[in-house]
Protein backbone atom coordinates (compact mmCIF):
# COMPACT_ATOMS: atom_id res chain seq x y z
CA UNK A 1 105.79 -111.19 -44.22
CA UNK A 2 106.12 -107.82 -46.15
CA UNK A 3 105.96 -106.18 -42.46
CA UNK A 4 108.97 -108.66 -41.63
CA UNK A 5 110.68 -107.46 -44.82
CA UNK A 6 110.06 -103.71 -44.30
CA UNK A 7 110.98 -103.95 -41.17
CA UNK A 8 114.12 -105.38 -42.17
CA UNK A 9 114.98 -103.51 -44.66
CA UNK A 10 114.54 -100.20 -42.11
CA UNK A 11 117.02 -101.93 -39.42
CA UNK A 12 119.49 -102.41 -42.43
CA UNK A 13 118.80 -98.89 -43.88
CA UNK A 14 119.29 -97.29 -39.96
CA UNK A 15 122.64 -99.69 -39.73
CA UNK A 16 124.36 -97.99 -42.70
CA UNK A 17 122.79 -94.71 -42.22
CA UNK A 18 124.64 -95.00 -38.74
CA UNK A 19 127.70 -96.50 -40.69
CA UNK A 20 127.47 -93.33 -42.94
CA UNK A 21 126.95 -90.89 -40.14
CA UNK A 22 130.32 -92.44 -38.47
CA UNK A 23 132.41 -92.71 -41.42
CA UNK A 24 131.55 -88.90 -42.34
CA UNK A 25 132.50 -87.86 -38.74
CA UNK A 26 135.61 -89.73 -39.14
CA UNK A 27 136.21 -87.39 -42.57
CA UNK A 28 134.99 -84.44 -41.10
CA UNK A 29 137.26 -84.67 -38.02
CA UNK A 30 140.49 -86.07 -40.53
CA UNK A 31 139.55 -83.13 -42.31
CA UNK A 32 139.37 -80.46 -39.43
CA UNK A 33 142.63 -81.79 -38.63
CA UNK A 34 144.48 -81.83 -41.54
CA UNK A 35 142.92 -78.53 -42.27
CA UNK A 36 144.46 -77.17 -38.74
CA UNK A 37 147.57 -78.87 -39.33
CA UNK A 38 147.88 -76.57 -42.28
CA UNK A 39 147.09 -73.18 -41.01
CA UNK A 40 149.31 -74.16 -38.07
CA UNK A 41 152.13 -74.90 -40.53
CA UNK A 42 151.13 -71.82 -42.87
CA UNK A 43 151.07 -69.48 -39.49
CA UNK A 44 154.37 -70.64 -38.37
CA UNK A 45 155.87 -69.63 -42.05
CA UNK A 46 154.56 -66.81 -41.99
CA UNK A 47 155.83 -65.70 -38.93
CA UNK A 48 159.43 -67.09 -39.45
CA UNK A 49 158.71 -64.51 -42.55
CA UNK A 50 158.17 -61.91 -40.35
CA UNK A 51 160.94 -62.77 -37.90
CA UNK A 52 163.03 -62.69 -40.71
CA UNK A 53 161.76 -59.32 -42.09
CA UNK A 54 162.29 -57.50 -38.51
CA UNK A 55 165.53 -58.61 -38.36
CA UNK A 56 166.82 -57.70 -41.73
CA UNK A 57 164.96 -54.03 -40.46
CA UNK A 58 167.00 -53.96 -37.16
CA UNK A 59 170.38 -54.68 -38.85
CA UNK A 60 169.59 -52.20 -41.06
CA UNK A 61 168.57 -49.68 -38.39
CA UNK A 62 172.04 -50.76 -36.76
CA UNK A 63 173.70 -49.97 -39.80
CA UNK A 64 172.15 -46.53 -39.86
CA UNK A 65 172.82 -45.72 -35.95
CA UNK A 66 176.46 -46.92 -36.68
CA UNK A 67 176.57 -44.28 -39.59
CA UNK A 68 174.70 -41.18 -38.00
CA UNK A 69 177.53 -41.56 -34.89
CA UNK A 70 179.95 -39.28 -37.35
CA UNK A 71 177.67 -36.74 -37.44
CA UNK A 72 178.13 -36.15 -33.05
CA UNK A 73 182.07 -36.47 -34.08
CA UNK A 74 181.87 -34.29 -36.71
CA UNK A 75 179.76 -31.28 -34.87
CA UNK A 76 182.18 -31.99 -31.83
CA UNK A 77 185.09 -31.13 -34.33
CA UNK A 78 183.11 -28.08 -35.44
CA UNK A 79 182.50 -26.94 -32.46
CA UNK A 80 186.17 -27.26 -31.35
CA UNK A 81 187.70 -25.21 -34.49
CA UNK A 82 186.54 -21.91 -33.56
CA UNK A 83 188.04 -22.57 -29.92
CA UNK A 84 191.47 -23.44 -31.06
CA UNK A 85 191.63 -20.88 -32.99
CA UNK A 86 190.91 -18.41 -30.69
CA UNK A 87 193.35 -19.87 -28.77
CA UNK A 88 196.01 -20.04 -31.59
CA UNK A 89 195.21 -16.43 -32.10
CA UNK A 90 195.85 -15.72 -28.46
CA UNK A 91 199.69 -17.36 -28.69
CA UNK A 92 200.48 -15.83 -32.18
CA UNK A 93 199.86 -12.42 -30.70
CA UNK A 94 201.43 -12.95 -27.43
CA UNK A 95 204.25 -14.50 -29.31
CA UNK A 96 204.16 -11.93 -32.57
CA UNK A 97 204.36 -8.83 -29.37
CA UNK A 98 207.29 -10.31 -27.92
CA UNK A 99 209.11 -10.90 -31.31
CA UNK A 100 207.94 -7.20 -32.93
CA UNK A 101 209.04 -5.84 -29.30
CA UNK A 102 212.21 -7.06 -29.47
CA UNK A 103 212.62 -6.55 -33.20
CA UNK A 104 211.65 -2.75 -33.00
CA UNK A 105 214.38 -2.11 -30.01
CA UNK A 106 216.48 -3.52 -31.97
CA UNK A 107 218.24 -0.10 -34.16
CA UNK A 108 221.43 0.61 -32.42
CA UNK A 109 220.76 4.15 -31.84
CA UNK A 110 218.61 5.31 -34.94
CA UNK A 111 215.17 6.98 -34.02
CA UNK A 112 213.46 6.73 -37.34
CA UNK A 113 213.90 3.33 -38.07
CA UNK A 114 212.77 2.42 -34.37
CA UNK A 115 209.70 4.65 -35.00
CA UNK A 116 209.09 2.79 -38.56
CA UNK A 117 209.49 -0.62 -36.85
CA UNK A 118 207.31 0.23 -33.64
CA UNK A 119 204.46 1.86 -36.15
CA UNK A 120 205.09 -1.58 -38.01
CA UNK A 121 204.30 -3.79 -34.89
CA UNK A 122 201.55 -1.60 -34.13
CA UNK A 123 200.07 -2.23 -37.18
CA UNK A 124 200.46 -5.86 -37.18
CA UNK A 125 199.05 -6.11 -33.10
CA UNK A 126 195.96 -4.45 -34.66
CA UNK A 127 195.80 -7.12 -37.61
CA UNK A 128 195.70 -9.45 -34.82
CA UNK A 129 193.64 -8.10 -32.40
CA UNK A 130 191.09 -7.94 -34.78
CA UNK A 131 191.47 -11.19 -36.43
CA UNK A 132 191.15 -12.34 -32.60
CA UNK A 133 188.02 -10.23 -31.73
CA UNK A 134 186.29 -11.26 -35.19
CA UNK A 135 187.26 -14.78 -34.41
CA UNK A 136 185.78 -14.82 -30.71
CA UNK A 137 182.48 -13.23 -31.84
CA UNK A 138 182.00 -15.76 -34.41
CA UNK A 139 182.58 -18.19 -31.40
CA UNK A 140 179.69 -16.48 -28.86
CA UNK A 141 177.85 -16.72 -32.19
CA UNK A 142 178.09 -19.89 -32.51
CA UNK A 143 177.87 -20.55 -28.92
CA UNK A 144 174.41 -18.80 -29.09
CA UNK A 145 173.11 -20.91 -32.13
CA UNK A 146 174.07 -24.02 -30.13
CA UNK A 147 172.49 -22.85 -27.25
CA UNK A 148 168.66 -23.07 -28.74
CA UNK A 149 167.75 -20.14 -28.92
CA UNK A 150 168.28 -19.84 -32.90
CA UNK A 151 169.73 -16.74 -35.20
CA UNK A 152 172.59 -15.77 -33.06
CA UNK A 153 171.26 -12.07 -31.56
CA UNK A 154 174.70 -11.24 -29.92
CA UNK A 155 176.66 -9.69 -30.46
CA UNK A 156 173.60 -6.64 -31.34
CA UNK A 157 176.91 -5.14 -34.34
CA UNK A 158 176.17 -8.18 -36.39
């Protein structure tokens, strides 16, 4: 009878060891799933976070590009100034010889004051002329900076 009862009592202790084994593979896999669930769920924040983050960085990169565009307008500009004023130089001497020209003939008959005014007009061509040489080599200057190679070397006068 005790072999009856022991053996017994080992079937009912292997029934709810199996009953334990099952219920703690049920936990365990409940577990391992809920545990998944939440990395998934903490992943996926954190890279909504880091969507986010890039795109706050490429509008502000945007912003940036939008801003450094003045700078190509503004060297364009700079670049432009030293032409127009050669070329305002050009017509202010063209037009200041035609005026002094016709100014200086200008004396009815009187020798010294059309020597005064041609020595005058002479005076102011070379004004110009220089202010329009001085203003073209600061152009080739220029013009050699932008051209990579550094310190402008010509003109060798400088």
């Amino acid at each position: 009878m005790q072999a009856t009862t022991n053996q017994k009592l080992v079937s009912q202790v292997g029934g709810a060891v199996q009953r334990i084994e099952k219920r703690t593979e049920e936990r365990v896999e409940k577990a391992v799933e809920q545990v998944a669930g939440e990395a998934s769920a903490t992943m996926t924040a954190n890279l909504d976070a880091s969507n986010e983050r890039a795109e706050r960085m490429m509008a502000a990169t945007a912003k940036l590009e939008a801003r450094q565009l003045w700078s190509p307008a503004a060297a364009m500009c700079l670049a432009l100034l030293p032409v127009v004023v050669v070329v305002a130089g050009l017509w202010m001497g063209i037009a200041g010889l035609i005026t002094g020209a016709q100014w200086a003939l200008d004396v009815d008959g009187r020798i010294w004051l059309g020597i005064g005014r041609w020595l005058v007009v002479s005076v102011g061509l070379a004004g110009a002329g220089y202010g329009l040489f001085a203003s073209v080599r600061s152009a080739a200057g220029l013009v050699e900076t932008w051209k990579g190679r550094g310190v402008p070397k010509w003109p060798r006068w400088r």
